[in-house]
N, C-alpha and C. Protein backbone atom coordinates (compact mmCIF):
# COMPACT_ATOMS: atom_id res chain seq x y z
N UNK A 1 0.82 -1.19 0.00
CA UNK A 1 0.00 0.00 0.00
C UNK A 1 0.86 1.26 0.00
N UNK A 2 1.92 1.08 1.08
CA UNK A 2 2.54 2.60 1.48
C UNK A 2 3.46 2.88 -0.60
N UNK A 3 3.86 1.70 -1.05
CA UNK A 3 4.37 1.38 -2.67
C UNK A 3 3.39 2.25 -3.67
N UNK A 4 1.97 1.90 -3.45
CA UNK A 4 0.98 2.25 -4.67
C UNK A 4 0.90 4.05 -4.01
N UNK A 5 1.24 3.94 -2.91
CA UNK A 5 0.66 5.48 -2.68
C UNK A 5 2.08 6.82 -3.44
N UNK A 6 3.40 5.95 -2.80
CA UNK A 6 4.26 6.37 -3.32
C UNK A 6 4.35 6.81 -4.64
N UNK A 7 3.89 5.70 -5.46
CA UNK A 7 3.83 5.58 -6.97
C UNK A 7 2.65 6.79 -7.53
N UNK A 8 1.92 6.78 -6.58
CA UNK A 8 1.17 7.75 -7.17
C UNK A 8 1.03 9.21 -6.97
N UNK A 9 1.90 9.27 -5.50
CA UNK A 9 2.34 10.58 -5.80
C UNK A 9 3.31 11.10 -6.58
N UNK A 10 4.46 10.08 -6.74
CA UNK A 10 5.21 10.65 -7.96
C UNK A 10 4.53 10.60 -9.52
N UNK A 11 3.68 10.05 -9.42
CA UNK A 11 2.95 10.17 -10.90
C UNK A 11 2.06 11.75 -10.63
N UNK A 12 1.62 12.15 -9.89
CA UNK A 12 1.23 13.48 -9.74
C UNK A 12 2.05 14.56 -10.24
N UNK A 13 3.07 14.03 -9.57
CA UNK A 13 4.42 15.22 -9.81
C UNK A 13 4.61 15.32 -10.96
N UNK A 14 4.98 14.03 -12.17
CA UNK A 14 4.97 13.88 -13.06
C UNK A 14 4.32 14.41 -13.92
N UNK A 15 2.70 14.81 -13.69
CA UNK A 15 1.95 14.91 -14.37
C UNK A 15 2.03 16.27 -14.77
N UNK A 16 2.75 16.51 -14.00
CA UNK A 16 3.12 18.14 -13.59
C UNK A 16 4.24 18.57 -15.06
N UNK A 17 4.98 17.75 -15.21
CA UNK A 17 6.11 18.02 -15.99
C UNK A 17 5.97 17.29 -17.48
N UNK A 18 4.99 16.89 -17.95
CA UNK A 18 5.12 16.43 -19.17
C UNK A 18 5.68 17.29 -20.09
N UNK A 19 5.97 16.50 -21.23
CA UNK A 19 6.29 17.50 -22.14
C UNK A 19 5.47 17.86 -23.05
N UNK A 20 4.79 17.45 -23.03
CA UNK A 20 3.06 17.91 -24.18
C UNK A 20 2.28 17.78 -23.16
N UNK A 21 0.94 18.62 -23.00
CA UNK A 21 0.10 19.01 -22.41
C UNK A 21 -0.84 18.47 -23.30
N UNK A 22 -1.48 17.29 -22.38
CA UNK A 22 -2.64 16.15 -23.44
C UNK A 22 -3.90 16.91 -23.73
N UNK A 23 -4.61 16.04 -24.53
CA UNK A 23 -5.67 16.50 -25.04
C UNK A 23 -6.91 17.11 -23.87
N UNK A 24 -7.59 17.61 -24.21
CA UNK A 24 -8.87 17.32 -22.88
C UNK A 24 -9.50 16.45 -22.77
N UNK A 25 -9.77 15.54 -23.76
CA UNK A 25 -10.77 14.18 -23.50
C UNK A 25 -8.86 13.54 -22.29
N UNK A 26 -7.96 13.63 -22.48
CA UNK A 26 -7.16 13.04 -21.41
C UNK A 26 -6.98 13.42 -20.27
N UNK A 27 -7.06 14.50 -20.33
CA UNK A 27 -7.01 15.71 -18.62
C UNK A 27 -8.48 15.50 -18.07
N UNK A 28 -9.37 14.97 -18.99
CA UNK A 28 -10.45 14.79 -18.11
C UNK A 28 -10.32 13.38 -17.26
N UNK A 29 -10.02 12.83 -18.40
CA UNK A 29 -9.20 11.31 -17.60
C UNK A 29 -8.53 11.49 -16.25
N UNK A 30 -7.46 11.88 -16.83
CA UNK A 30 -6.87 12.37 -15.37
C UNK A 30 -7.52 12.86 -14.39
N UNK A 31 -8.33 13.61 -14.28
CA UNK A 31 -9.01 14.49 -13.40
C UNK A 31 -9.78 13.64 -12.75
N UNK A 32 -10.29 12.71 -13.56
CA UNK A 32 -11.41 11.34 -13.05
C UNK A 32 -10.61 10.81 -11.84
N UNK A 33 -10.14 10.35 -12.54
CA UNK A 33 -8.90 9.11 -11.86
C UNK A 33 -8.78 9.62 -10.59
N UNK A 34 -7.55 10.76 -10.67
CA UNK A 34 -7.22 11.72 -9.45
C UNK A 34 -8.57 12.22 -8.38
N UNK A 35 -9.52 12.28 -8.76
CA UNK A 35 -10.47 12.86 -7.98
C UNK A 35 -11.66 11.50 -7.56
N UNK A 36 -11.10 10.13 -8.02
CA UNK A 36 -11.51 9.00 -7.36
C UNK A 36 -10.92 8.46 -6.77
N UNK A 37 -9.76 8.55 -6.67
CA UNK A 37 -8.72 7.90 -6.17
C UNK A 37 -8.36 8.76 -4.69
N UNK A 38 -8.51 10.13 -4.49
CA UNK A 38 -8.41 10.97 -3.70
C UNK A 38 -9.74 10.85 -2.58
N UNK A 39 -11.24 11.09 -3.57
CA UNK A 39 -11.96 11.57 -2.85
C UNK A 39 -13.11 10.77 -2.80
N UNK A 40 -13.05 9.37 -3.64
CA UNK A 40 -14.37 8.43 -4.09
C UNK A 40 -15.44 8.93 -4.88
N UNK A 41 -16.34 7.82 -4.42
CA UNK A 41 -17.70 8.58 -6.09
C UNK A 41 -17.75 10.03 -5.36
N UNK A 42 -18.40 10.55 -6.26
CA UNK A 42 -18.81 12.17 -6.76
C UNK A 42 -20.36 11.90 -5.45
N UNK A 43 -20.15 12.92 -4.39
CA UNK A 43 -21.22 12.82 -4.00
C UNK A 43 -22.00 14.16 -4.29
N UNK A 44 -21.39 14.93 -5.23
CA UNK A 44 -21.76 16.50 -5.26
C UNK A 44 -22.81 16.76 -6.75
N UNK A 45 -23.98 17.81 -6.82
CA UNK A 45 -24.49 17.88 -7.86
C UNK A 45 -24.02 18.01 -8.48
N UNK A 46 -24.82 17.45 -10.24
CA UNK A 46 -23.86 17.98 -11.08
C UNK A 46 -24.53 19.06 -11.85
N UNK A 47 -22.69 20.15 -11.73
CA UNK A 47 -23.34 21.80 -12.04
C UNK A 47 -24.46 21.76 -13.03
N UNK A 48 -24.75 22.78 -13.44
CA UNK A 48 -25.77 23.85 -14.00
C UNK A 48 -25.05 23.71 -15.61
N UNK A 49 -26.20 23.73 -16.81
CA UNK A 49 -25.69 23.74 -18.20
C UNK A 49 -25.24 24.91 -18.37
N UNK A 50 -25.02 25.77 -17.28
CA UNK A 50 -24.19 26.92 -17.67
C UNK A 50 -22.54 26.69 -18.07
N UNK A 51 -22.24 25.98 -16.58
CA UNK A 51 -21.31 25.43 -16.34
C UNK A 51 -20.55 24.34 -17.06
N UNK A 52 -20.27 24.44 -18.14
CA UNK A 52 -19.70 23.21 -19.53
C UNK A 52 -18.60 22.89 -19.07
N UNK A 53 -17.70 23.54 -17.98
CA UNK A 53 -16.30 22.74 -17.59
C UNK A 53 -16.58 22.63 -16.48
N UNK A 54 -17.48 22.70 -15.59
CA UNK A 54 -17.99 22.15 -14.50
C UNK A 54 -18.50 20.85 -14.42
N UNK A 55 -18.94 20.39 -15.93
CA UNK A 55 -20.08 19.69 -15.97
C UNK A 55 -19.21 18.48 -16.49
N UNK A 56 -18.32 18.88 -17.59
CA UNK A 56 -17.43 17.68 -17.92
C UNK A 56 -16.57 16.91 -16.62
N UNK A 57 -16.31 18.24 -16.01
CA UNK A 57 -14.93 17.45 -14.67
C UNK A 57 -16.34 16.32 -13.86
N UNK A 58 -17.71 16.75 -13.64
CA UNK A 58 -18.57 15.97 -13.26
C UNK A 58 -18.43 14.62 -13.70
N UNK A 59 -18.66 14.75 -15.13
CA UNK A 59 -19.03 13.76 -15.69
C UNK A 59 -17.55 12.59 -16.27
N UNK A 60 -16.88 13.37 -16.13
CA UNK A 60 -15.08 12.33 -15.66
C UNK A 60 -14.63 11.98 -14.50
N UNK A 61 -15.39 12.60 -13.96
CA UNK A 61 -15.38 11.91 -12.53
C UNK A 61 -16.41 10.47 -11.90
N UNK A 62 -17.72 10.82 -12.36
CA UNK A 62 -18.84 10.36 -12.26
C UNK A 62 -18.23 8.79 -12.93
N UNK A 63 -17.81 8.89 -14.24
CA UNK A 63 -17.62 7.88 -15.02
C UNK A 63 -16.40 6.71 -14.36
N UNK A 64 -16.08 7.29 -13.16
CA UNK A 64 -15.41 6.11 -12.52
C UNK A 64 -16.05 5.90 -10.91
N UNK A 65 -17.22 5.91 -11.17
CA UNK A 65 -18.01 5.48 -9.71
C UNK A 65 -17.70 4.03 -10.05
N UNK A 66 -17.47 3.69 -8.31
CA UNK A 66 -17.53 2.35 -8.06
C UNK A 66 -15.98 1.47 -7.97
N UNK A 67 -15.39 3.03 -8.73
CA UNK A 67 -13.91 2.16 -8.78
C UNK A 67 -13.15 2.58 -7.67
N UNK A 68 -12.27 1.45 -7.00
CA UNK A 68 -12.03 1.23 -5.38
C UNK A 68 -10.73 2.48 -5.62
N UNK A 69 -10.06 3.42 -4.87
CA UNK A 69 -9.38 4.73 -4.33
C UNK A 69 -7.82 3.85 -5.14
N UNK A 70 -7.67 2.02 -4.62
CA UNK A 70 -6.21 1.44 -5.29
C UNK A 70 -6.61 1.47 -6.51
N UNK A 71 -7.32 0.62 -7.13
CA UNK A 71 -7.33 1.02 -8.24
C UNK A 71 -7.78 2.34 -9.66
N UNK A 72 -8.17 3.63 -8.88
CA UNK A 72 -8.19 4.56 -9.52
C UNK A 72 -6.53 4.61 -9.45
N UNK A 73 -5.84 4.56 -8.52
CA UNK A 73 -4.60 4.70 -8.29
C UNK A 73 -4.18 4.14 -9.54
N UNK A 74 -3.82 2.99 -9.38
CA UNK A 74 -2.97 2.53 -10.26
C UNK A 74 -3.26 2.78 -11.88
N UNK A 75 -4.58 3.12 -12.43
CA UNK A 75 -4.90 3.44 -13.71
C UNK A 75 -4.38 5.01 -13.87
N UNK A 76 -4.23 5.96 -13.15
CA UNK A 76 -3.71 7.13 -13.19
C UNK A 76 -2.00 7.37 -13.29
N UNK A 77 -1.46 5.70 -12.37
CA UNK A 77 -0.16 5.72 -12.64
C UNK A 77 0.24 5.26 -13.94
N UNK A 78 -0.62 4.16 -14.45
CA UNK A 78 -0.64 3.59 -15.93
C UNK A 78 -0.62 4.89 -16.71
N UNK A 79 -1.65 5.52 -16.88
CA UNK A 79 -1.79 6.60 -17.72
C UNK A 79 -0.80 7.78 -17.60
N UNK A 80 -0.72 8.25 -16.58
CA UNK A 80 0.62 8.96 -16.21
C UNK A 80 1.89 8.55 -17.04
N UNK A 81 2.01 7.59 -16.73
CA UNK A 81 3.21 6.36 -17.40
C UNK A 81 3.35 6.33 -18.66
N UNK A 82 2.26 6.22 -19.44
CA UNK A 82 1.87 6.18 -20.74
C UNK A 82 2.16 7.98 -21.62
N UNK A 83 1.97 8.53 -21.02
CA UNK A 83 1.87 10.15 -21.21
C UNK A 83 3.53 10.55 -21.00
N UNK A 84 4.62 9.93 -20.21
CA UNK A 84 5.84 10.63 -20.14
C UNK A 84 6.51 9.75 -20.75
C-alpha cells in the first residue's frame, strides 16, 4: 500500500512536468482518476448547463463510480506512465 501510494504521488508530480500538455478528453481522464482515487464517487451535484467545464470534470469523474481509491490509483499511474 505505502508502494501504490508512493507511486502515485510521484505520478502526480509527473503529471506536472510532461512535455506535451494532453488533449482534454485526457485531462479529463486524469481528473477522473485523481479525484476518485483521492476523494471516491462524486457525491456533489452535477453543475448547472451553464457550467460546460464544470459539468465535464462531473461527468469524468462520475464515469469512474464504483472504482475502489487502489485502483483509480494505479490506472492514473498507468496513464501517467503512458503520457511521459
Amino acid at each position: 500500500m505505502a508502494d501504490l501510494n508512493a507511486d502515485f504521488e510521484a505520478a502526480i508530480a509527473n503529471s506536472r512536468k510532461l512535455a506535451e500538455r494532453p488533449d482534454n478528453t485526457t485531462l479529463l481522464k486524469i481528473y477522473g482518476l485523481y479525484k476518485q482515487a483521492t476523494a471516491g464517487d462524486v457525491a456533489e451535484k452535477k453543475p448547472g448547463f451553464g457550467d460546460l467545464v464544470g459539468r465535464a470534470k462531473w461527468d469524468a469523474w462520475n464515469g469512474f463510480k464504483g472504482t475502489s481509491s487502489d485502483d483509480a490509483k494505479q490506472q492514473y499511474i498507468a496513464l501517467i506512465t503512458s503520457l511521459s
